[in-house]
Each structure stands twice: as structure tokens, then as C-alpha cells.
Protein backbone atom coordinates (compact mmCIF):
# COMPACT_ATOMS: atom_id res chain seq x y z
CA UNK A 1 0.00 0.00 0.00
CA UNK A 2 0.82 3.61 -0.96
CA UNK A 3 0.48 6.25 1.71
CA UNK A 4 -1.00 9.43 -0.21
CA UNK A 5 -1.98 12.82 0.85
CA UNK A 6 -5.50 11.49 1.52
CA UNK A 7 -3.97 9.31 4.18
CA UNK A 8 -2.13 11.79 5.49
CA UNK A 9 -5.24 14.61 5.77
CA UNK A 10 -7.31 11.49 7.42
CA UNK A 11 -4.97 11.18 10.01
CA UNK A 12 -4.88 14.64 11.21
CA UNK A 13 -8.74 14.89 10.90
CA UNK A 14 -9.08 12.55 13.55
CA UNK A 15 -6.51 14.60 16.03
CA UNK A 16 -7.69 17.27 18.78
CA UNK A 17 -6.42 20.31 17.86
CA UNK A 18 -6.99 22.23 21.15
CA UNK A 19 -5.03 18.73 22.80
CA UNK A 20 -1.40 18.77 23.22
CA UNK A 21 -1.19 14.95 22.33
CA UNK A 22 -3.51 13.05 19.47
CA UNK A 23 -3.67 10.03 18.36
CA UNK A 24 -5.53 7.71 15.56
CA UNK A 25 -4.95 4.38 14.38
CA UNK A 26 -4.42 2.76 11.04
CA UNK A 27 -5.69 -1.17 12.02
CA UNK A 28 -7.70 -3.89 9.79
CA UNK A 29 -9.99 -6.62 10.79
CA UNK A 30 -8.05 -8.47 12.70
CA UNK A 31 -6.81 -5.80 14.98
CA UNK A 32 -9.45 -3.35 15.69
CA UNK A 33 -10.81 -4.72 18.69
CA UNK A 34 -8.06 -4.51 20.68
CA UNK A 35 -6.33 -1.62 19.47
CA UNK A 36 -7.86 1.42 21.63
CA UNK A 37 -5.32 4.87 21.62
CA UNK A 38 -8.22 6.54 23.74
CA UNK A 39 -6.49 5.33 26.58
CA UNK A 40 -2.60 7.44 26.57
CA UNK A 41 -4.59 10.59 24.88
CA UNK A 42 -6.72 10.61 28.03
CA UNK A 43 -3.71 10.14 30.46
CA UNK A 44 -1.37 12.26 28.37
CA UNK A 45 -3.60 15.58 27.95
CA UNK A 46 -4.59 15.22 31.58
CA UNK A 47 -0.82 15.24 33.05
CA UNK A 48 1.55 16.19 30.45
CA UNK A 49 1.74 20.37 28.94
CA UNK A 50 4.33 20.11 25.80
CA UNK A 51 4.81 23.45 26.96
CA UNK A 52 6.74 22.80 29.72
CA UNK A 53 9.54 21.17 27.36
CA UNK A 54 9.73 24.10 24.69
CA UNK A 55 8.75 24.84 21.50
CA UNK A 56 6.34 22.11 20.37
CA UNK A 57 2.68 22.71 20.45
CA UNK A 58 1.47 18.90 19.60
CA UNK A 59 2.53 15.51 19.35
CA UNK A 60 0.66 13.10 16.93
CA UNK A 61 1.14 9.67 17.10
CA UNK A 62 -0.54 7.16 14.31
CA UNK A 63 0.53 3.49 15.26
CA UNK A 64 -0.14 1.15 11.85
CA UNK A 65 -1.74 -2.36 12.20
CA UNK A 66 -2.26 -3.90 8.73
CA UNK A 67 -1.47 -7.36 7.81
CA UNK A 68 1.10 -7.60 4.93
CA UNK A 69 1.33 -3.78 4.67
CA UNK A 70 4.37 -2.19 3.76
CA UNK A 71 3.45 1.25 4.68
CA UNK A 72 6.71 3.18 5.52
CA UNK A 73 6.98 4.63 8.91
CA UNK A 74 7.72 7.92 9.47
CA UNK A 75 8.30 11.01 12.43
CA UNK A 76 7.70 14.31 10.77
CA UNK A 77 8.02 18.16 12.20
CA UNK A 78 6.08 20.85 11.05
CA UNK A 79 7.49 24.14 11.23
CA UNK A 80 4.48 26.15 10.96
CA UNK A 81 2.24 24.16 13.58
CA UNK A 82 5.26 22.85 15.71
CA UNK A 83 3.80 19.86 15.87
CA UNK A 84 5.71 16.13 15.46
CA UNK A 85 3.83 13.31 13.88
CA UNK A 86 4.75 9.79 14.29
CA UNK A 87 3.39 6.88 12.27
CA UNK A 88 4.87 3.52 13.22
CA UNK A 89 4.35 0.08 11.98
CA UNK A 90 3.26 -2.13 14.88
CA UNK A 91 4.20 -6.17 15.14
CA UNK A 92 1.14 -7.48 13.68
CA UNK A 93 1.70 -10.94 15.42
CA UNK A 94 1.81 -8.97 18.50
CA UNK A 95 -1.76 -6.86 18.29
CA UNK A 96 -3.41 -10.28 16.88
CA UNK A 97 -2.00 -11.90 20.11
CA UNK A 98 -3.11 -9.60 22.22
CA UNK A 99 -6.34 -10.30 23.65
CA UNK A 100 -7.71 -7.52 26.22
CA UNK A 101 -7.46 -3.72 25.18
CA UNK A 102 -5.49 -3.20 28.25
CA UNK A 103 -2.72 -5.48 27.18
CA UNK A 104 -2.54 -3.68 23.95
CA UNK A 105 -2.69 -0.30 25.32
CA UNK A 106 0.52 -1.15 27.51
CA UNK A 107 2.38 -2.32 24.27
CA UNK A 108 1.25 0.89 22.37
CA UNK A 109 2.54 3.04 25.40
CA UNK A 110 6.21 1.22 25.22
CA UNK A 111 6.20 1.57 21.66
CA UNK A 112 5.52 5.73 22.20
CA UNK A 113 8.50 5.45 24.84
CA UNK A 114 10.52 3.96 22.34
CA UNK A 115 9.96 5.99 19.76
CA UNK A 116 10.74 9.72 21.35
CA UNK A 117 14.18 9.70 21.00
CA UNK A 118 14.02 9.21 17.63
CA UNK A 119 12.64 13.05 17.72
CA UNK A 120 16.29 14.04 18.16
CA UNK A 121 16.63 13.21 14.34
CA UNK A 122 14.15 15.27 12.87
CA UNK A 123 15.87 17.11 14.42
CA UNK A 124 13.48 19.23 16.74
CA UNK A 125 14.39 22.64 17.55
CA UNK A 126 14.70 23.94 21.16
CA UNK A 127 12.85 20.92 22.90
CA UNK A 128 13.91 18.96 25.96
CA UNK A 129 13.75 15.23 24.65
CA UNK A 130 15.31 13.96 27.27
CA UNK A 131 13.28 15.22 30.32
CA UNK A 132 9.74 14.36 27.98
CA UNK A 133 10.57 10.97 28.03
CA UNK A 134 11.44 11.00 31.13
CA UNK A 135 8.38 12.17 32.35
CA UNK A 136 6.39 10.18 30.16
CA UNK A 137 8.02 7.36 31.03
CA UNK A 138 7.25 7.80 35.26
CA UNK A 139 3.63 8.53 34.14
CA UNK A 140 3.23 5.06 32.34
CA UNK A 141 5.10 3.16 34.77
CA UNK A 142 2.99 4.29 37.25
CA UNK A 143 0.00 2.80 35.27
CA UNK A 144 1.63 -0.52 35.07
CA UNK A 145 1.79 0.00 31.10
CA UNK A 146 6.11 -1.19 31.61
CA UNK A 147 6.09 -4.74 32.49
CA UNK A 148 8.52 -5.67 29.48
CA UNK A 149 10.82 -4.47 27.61
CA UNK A 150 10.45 -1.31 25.24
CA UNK A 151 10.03 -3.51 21.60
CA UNK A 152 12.10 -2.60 18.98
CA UNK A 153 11.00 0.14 15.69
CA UNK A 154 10.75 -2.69 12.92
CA UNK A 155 12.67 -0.53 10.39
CA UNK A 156 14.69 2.69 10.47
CA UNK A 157 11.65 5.69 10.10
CA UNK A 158 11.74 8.27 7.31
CA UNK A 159 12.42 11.73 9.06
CA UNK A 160 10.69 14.08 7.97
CA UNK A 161 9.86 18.20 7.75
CA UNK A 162 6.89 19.43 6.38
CA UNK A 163 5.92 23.35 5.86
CA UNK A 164 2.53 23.01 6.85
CA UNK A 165 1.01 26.43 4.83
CA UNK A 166 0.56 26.86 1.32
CA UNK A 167 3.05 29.46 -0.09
CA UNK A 168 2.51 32.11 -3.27
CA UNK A 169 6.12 33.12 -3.45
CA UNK A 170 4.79 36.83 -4.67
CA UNK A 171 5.47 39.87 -2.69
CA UNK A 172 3.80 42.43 -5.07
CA UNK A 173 0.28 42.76 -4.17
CA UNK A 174 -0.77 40.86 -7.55
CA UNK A 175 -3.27 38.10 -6.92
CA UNK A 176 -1.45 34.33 -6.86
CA UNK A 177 -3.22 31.49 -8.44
CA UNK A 178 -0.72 29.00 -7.41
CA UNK A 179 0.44 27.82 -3.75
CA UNK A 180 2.97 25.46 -3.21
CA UNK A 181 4.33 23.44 -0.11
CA UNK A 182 6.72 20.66 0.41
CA UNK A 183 7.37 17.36 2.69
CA UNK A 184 10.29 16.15 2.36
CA UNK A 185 13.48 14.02 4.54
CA UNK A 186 15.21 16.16 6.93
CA UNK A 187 18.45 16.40 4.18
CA UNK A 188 16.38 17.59 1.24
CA UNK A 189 13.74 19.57 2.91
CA UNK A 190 16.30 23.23 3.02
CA UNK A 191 17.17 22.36 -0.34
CA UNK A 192 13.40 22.22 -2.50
CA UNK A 193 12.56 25.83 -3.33
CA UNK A 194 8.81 25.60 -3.60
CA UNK A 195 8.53 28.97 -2.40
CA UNK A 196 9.54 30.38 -5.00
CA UNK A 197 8.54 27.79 -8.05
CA UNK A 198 5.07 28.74 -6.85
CA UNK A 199 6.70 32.75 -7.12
CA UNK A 200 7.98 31.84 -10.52
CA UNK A 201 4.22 30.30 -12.46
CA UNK A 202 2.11 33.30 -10.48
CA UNK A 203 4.54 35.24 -12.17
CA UNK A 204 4.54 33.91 -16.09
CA UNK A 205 1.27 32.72 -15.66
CA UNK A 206 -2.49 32.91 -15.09
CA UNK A 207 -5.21 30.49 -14.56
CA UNK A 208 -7.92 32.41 -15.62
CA UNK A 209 -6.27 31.82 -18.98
CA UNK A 210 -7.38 28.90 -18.91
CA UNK A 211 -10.79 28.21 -18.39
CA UNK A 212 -13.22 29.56 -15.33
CA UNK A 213 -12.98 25.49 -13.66
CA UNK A 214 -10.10 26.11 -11.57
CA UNK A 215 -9.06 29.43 -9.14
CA UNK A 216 -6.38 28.29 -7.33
CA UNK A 217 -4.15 25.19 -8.09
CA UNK A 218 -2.21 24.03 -4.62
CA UNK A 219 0.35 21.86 -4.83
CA UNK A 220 2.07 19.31 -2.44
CA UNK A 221 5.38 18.61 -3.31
CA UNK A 222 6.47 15.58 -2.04
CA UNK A 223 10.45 14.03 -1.39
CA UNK A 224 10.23 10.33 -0.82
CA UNK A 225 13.06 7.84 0.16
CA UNK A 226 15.65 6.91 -1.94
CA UNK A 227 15.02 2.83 -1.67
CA UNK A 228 10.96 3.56 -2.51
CA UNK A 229 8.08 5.87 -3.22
CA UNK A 230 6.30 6.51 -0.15
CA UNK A 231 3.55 9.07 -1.87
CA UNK A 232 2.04 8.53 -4.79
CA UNK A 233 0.07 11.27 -7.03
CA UNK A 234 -3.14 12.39 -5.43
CA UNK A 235 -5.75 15.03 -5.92
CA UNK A 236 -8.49 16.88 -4.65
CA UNK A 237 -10.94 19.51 -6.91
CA UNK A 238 -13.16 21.74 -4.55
CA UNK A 239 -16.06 22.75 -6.62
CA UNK A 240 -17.94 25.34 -5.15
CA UNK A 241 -14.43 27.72 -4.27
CA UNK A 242 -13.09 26.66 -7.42
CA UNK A 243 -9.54 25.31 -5.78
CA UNK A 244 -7.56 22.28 -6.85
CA UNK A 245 -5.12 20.46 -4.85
CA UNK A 246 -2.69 18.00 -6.52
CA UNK A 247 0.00 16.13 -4.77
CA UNK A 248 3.08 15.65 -6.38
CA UNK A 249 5.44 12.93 -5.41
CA UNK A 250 9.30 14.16 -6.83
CA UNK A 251 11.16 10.82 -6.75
CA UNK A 252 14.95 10.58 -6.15
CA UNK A 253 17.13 13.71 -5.68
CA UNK A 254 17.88 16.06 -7.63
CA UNK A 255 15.34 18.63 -6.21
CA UNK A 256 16.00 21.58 -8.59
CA UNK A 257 13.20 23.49 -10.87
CA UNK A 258 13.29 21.11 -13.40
CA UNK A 259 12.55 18.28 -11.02
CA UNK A 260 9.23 20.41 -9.52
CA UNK A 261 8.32 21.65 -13.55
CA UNK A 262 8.44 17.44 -14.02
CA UNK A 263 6.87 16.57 -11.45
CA UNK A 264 3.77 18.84 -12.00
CA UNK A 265 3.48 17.79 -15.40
CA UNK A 266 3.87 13.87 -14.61
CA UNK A 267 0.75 14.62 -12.13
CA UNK A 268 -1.38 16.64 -14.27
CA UNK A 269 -3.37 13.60 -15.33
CA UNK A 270 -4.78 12.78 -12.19
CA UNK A 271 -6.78 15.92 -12.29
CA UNK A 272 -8.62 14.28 -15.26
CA UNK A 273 -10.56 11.75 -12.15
CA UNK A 274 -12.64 15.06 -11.52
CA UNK A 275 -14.21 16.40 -14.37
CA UNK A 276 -13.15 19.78 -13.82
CA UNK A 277 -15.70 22.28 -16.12
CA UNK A 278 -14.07 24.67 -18.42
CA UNK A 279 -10.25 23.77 -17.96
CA UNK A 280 -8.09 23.45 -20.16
CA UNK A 281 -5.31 21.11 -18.70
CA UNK A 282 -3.32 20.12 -22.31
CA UNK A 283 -2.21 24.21 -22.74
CA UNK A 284 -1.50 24.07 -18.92
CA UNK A 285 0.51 21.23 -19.04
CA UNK A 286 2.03 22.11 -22.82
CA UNK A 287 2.95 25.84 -21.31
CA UNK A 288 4.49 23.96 -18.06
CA UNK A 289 7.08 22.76 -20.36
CA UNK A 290 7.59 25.78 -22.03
CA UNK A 291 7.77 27.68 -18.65
């Protein structure tokens, strides 16, 4: 399976935005009567203030319970929100094991533990990792989530930084019709200048040349793994404002202008799915190239 920007938006529908800690679950079948998060977001929110450890205003954490999936893990920062994301595969053979939701919430609370330091190569900025965990950790002990050993993170996480707001890249005053953000791994994510790509086609060029069907065209760039796509293209038309959000997975470095030009135009045909009225998306896509 394929995690898209679809996936991504579902998981952060389900969080609490006025809670310092969320959490949802990815689970099939077979796991999703014993796999209850409700549990550490209650005790979490009621005794832990992110505040008190510096700059991060949320912690997300997604654990993944699919048989056979090969969904890649990942920890993510946002700059914008300040917020850290985790998504981590779970054991299946452990949750199918597991029989009471207890048991299972006291392996999903030692899989959190296990997981924080891993925060440290995001990296964070200006947040005390150590004395979180620490705290964390005293909270669930004293819940008698411990007994065992903290497991093991199956595979080595994708790190990742994502600019959570749609930039225009203009500073003029003239109207944008494209908005561009990126997610990529911590060592690409300075280096992919969506900012001002997005800058550069609100400059040369204008939707409304187009057709009436689309207003605003946002796009998602998105800076996978080098040993496998982790995104895949995605898209989403809003009708009644007129806006059109495509994802745009970029593939393997490098992340220059050409790469974002390439990747737009490899992810133009998606848009097709949607019926978009009066758009023309050939003379988009033909003037992409030209750019």
C-alpha cells in the first residue's frame, strides 16, 4: 500500500487540535478490537503540557496495524504548527496476540516510549527530549503500562519536515493562483525551493487563462526515500471555491526546478478523475514545459 496525501489529511482529521497529544490508528480486521489509543490521549492531555519542554505545540502519534502492509513509517516536524507526527508500523503478530485492550494499550505506550528519541533526528528545535521521556516514562510506569521491555521500531523511520502552509512566493500585491508546499526528509527539505517555483508560475502565468474550472491550483510537493516511493500522485478539486489540490510525489534527488516543472506535469493527469468544467489542462501542461 501507498500512503497518499488522503492518508495523510485522514490522520490529522481525527486529532484534537486544542489537545497537546492526538492520536488515531491505522488497524484492519483483525486488529481493531483490541487496538484502543483513547487510553494514553486521556492520560497524556490530563498530566503532560508540551509546553513545559519548549517549542512544540502537539505531538501526533498514528501506530499502523495492517497485515502484509508495507506502509513506511515515518516522524515528521512541522514548522508552521510545531507539531511532530509519528506513524509507526506495529508487530502485527503482536496486536493479533493480544487479547484484552489493556494489554494492547501497555504495548502501544512502550512503543511511544521507544519511539521519542528518535525526535532528536528530525531534528526538533529547542525541545527537551530527554526530560519528555522521562516524564512520560514515570507517568506510564505508574499505570503498570512497563512490564517488558520497550520492543524494537521494525525498520529505520523516514524523518521528515513538512511546511505546513501553502506558499505564493509573490510579494507584489498581484493576486497568486498558485500555492505550493513541500514534505520532504530532513536532508532535502532546506534544499526544495517551492517557495519560490510557486513565485515563478504566479509570475509567467495565469489560470484564468485557462478556463473559469479552476481558481487556485495548490500543490504538495512531495520528497520520498531513496530505496521507494512513499507518496504517490493524489488530488483533490473543490467545486464550489473553485480550488484544486494535486499532490506531487518528486522521486529521487535532484530537487532543482526542473525536477518540480516534471513533477507537475507527470501529475497533471490525475486531475482528469474530476471532471473539472471549463479547464483546459493540455495548454496548462504544454505551457508547463515551455515555462
Amino acid at each position: 500500500m501507498i500512503l497518499s496525501m488522503k492518508d495523510i489529511a485522514a490522520f490529522q482529521a481525527l486529532g484534537l487540535p486544542q489537545e497537546d497529544f492526538w492520536f488515531s490508528a491505522m488497524v484492519d480486521e483483525g486488529a481493531h478490537k483490541v487496538l484502543d489509543t483513547n487510553p494514553l490521549r486521556e492520560l497524556l492531555n490530563q498530566n503532560i503540557s508540551l509546553s513545559n519542554y519548549g517549542s512544540v505545540s502537539h505531538v501526533g502519534f498514528t501506530p499502523i496495524a495492517i497485515q502484509g502492509d508495507g506502509r513506511h513509517q515515518s516522524i515528521g516536524y512541522k514548522e508552521e504548527d510545531k507539531s511532530i507526527d509519528i506513524n509507526l508500523q506495529l508487530d502485527y503478530r503482536v496486536v493479533k496476540q493480544a487479547t484484552t485492550k489493556e494489554e494492547m494499550t501497555s504495548w502501544l505506550a512502550r512503543y511511544l516510549l521507544a519511539a521519542i528519541p528518535l525526535f532528536a533526528e528530525v531534528p526538533v528545535p529547542h525541545f527537551q527530549i530527554s526530560s519528555f521521556r522521562q516524564d512520560i516514562f514515570d507517568l506510564f510506569q505508574k499505570q503498570g503500562w512497563l512490564d517488558g521491555s520497550l520492543p524494537k521500531i521494525c525498520s529505520p523511520p523516514v524523518y521528515l519536515v513538512w511546511m505546513s502552509d501553502f506558499r505564493s512566493g509573490l510579494q507584489n500585491g498581484k493576486r497568486p493562483y498558485f500555492f505550493a508546499r513541500k514534505v520532504a526528509q530532513r536532508e532535502w527539505y532546506q534544499v526544495i525551493e517551492v517557495e519560490q517555483f510557486a513565485g515563478m508560475l504566479n509570475q509567467r502565468m495565469n489560470l484564468t487563462d485557462y478556463g473559469s474550472g479552476v481558481e487556485e491550483l495548490y500543490l504538495s510537493f512531495l520528497a520520498d526515500e531513496p530505496d521507494g516511493r512513499m507518496y504517490e500522485s493524489d488530488s483533490t478539486y473543490f467545486r464550489e471555491d473553485r480550488e484544486l489540490h494535486l499532490s506531487i510525489p518528486l522521486g529521487l534527488p535532484p530537487y532543482d526546478e526542473s525536477a518540480l516543472v516534471n513533477g507537475l506535469i507527470a501529475a497533471l493527469p490525475e486531475v482528469k478523475r474530476w471532471d473539472v468544467p471549463d479547464f483546459d489542462w493540455e495548454r496548462l501542461k504544454r505551457d508547463c514545459k515551455k515555462r
